[in-house]
Protein backbone atom coordinates (compact mmCIF):
# COMPACT_ATOMS: atom_id res chain seq x y z
CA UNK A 1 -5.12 5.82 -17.21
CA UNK A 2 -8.31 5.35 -14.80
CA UNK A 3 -7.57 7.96 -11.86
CA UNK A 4 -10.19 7.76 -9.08
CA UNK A 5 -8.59 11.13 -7.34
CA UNK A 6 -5.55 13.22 -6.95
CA UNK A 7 -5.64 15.14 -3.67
CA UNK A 8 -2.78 16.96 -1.32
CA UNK A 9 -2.87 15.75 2.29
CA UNK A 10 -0.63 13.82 5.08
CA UNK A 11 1.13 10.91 4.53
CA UNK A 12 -0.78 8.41 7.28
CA UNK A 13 0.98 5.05 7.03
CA UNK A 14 4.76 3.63 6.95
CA UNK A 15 8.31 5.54 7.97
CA UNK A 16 7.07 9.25 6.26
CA UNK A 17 3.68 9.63 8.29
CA UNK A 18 2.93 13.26 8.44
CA UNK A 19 4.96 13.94 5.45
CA UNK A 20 2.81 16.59 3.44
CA UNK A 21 1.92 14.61 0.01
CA UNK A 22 -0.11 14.61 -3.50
CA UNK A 23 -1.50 11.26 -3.66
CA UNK A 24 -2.23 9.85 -6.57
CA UNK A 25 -4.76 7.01 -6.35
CA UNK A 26 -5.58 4.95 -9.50
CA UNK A 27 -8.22 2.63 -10.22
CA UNK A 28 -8.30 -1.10 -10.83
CA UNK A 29 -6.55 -3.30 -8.55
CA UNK A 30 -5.69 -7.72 -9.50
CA UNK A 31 -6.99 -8.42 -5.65
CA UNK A 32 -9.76 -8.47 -3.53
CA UNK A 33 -9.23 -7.81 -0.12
CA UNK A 34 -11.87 -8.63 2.07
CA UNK A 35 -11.36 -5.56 4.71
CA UNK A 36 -10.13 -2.93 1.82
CA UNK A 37 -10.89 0.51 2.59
CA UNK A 38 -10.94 2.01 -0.66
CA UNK A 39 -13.65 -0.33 -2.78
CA UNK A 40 -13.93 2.45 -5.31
CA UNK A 41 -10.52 2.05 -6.28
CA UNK A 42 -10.45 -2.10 -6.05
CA UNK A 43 -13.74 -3.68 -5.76
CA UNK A 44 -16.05 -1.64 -8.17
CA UNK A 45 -13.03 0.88 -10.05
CA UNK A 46 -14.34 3.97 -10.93
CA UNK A 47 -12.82 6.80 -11.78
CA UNK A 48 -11.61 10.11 -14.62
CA UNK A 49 -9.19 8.72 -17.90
CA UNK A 50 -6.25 10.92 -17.46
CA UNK A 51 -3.36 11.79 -19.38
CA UNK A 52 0.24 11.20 -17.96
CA UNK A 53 0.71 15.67 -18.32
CA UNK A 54 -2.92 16.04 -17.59
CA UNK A 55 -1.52 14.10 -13.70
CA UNK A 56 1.49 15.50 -13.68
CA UNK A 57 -0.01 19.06 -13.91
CA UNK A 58 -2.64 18.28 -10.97
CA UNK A 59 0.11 16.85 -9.08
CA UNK A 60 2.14 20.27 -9.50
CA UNK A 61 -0.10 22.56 -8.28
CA UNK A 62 0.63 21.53 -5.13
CA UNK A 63 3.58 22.53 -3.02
CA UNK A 64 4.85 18.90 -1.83
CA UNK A 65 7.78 17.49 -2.86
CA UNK A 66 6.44 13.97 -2.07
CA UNK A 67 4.11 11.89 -4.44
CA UNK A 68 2.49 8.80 -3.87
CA UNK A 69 1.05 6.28 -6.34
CA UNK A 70 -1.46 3.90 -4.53
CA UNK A 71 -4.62 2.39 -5.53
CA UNK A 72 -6.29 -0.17 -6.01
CA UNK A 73 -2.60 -1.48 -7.34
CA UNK A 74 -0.36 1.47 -9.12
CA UNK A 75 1.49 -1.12 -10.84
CA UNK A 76 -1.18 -2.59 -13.10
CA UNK A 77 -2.49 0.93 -14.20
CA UNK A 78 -1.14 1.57 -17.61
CA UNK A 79 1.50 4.40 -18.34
CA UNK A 80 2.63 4.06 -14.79
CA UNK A 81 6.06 4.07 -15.86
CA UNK A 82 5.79 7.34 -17.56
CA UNK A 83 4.25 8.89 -14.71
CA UNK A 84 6.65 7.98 -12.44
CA UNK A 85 9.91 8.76 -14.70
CA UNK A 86 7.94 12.57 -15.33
CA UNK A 87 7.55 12.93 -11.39
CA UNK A 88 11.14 12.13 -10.76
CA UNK A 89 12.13 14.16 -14.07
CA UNK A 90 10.55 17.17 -11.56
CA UNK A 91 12.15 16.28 -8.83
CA UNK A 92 9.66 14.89 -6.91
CA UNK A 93 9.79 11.93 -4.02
CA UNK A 94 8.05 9.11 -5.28
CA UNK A 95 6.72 6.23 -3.20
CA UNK A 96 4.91 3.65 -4.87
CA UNK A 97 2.27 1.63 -2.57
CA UNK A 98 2.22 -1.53 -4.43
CA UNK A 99 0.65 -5.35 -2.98
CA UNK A 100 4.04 -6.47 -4.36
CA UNK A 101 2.37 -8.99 -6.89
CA UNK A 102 4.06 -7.39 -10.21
CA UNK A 103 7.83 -6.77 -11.23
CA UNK A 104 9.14 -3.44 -10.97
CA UNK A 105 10.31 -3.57 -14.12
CA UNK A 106 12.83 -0.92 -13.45
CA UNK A 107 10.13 1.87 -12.61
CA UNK A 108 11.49 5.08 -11.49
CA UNK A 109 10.72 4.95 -7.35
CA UNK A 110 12.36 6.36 -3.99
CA UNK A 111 10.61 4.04 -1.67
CA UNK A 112 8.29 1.08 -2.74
CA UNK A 113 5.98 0.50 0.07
CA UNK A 114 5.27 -3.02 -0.15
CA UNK A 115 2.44 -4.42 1.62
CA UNK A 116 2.17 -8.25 1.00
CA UNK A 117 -1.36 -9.53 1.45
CA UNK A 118 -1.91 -12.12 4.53
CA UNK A 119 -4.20 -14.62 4.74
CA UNK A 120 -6.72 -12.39 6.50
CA UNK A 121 -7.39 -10.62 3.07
CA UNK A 122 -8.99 -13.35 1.50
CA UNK A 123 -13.24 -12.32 -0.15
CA UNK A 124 -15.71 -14.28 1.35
CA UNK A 125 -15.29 -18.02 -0.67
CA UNK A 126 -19.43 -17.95 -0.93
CA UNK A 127 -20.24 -14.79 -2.48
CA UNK A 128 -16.57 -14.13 -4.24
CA UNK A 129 -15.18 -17.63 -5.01
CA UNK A 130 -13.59 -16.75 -8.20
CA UNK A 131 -12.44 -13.57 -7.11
CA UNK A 132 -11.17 -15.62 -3.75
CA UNK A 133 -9.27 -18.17 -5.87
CA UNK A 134 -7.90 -15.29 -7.95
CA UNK A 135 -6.88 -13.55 -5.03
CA UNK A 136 -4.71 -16.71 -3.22
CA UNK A 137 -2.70 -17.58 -5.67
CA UNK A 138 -1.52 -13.85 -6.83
CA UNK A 139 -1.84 -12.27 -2.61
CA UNK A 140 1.98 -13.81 -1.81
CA UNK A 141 4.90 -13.36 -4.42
CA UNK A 142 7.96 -14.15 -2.40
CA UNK A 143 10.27 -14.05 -6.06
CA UNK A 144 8.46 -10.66 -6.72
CA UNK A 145 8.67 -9.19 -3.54
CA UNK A 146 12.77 -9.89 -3.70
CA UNK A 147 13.22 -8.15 -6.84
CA UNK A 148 11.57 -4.76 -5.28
CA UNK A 149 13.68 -5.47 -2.25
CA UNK A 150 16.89 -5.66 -4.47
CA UNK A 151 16.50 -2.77 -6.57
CA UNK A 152 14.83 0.37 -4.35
CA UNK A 153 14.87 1.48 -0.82
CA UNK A 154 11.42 -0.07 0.62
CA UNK A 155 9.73 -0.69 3.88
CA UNK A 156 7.35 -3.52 4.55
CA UNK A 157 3.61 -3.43 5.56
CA UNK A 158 1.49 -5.77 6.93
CA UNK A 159 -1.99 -5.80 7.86
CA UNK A 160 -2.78 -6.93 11.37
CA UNK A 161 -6.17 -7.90 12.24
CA UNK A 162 -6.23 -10.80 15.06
CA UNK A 163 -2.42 -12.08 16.64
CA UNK A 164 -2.24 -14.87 14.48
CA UNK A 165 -1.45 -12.88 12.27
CA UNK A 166 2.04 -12.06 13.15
CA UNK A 167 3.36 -15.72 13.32
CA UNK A 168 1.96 -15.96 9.25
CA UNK A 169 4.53 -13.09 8.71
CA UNK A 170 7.06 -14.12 10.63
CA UNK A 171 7.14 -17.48 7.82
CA UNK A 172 6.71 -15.12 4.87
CA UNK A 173 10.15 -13.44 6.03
CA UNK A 174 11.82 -16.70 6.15
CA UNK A 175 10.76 -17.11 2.58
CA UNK A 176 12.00 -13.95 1.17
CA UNK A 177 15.98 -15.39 2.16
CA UNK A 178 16.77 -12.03 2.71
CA UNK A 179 18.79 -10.03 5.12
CA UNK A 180 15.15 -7.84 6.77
CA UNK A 181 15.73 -5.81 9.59
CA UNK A 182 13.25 -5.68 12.37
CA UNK A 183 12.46 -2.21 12.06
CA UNK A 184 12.15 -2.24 8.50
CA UNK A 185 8.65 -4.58 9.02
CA UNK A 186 5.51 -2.51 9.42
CA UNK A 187 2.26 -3.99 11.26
CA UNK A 188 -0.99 -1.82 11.12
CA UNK A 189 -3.77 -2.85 12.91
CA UNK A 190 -6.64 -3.40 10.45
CA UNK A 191 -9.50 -1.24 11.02
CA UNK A 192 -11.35 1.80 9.26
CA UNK A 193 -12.19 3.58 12.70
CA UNK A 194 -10.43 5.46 15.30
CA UNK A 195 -12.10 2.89 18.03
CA UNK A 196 -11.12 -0.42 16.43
CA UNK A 197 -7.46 0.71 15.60
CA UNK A 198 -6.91 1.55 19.79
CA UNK A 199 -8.31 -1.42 20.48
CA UNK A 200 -5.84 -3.47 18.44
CA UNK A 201 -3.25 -1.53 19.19
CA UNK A 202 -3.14 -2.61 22.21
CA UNK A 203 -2.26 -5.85 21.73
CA UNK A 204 -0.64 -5.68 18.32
CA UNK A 205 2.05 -2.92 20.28
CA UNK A 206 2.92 -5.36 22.36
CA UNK A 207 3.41 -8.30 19.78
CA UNK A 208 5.31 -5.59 17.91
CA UNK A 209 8.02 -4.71 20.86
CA UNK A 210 7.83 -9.07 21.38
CA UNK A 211 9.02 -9.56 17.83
CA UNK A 212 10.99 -6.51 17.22
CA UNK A 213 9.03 -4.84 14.50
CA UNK A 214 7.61 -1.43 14.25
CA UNK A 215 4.33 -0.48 14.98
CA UNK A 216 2.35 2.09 12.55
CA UNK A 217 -0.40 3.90 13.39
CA UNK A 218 -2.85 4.74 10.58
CA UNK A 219 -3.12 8.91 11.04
CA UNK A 220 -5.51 9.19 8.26
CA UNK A 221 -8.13 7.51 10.29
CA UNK A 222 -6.82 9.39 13.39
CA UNK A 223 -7.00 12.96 11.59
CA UNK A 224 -9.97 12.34 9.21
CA UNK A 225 -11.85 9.11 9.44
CA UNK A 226 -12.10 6.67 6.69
CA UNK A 227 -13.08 8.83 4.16
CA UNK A 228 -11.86 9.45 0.92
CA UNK A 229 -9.68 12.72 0.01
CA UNK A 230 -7.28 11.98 2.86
């Protein structure tokens, strides 16, 4: 598979922030979001073809317990299955930062981060419009997004990037006709510097203790900047 990097650092987003992790980030991703901070995994993939033991022994040289697969989007990278059943084989935490726009399929996984796409994602209709199209009808999978709910533990991500925002989740919830507690619904503000997340998070923290959902900070961009390697 197409691996754009494999590197040991902090976990910065969702309920295991500062949890020491080996992230493994592969390349290719079925959306385009217009504010994505990691265009060399989604936009324009590059990347090293690895072997499934060729990952695996990267990811063991490192003395965390917890993996992540993220992207671009994990779950179209093939022999992602067998990397996650030989992680788990060794014991190792796996969370699985997935868009939520394929089936699990029964992948091995501890905690699928799911992190729906809002209507804030959308590519610029002028300069992407097929990629735009693309992108709208695949960014919301309310069937999908149930069948990761109903087979791992999971936590839910959003986006945040003007109020609005929060009222569009609030109606995706009501679609998934599940039981989702309040504190199990992530909001991030969107941003790729230290500046832009405070100033978001001040008025996203506030729609967060409004609606009852939990507000996560992104510590990568706190502890490094938007760079990659973090």
């Amino acid at each position: 598979m197409l691996i754009a990097e494999i590197f040991y650092s902090l976990q910065g987003e969702g309920e295991l922030a500062g949890v020491p992790s080996v992230f493994v980030r592969t390349a290719g991703c079925n959306l385009r979001c217009a504010w994505c901070d990691t265009p060399y995994a989604s936009w324009q993939p590059e990347g090293t073809p690895r072997t499934v033991d060729d990952i695996v022994a990267e990811v063991i040289k490192h003395p965390a317990q917890h993996v992540v697969l993220t992207g671009g989007e994990p779950m179209v990278a093939p022999a992602i299955e067998d990397l996650a059943g030989e992680l788990k084989l060794l014991g190792r935490h796996v969370t699985i930062e997935t868009a939520a726009t394929v089936a699990p399929g029964g992948i091995a996984c501890d905690l699928a981060s799911l992190s729906p796409k809002l209507l804030n994602s959308a590519p610029d209709p002028l300069t992407h419009a097929a990629w735009r199209r693309k992108h709208e009808a695949l960014r919301w999978q309310p069937g999908i997004v149930r069948a990761w709910l109903d087979a791992y533990p999971w936590q839910l991500k959003f986006v945040v990037a003007q109020p609005a925002d929060v009222e569009e989740i609030e109606s995706m919830l009501r679609q998934l006709q599940r039981d989702v507690p309040r504190h199990k619904v992530l909001l991030m503000p969107e941003g790729t510097t230290a500046v832009t997340l405070r100033e978001r998070a001040a008025w996203l923290s506030e729609l967060c203790k409004r609606h009852g959902f939990r507000y996560a900070p992104r510590l990568q961009i706190e502890l490094y900047g938007n760079k990659r390697g973090t």
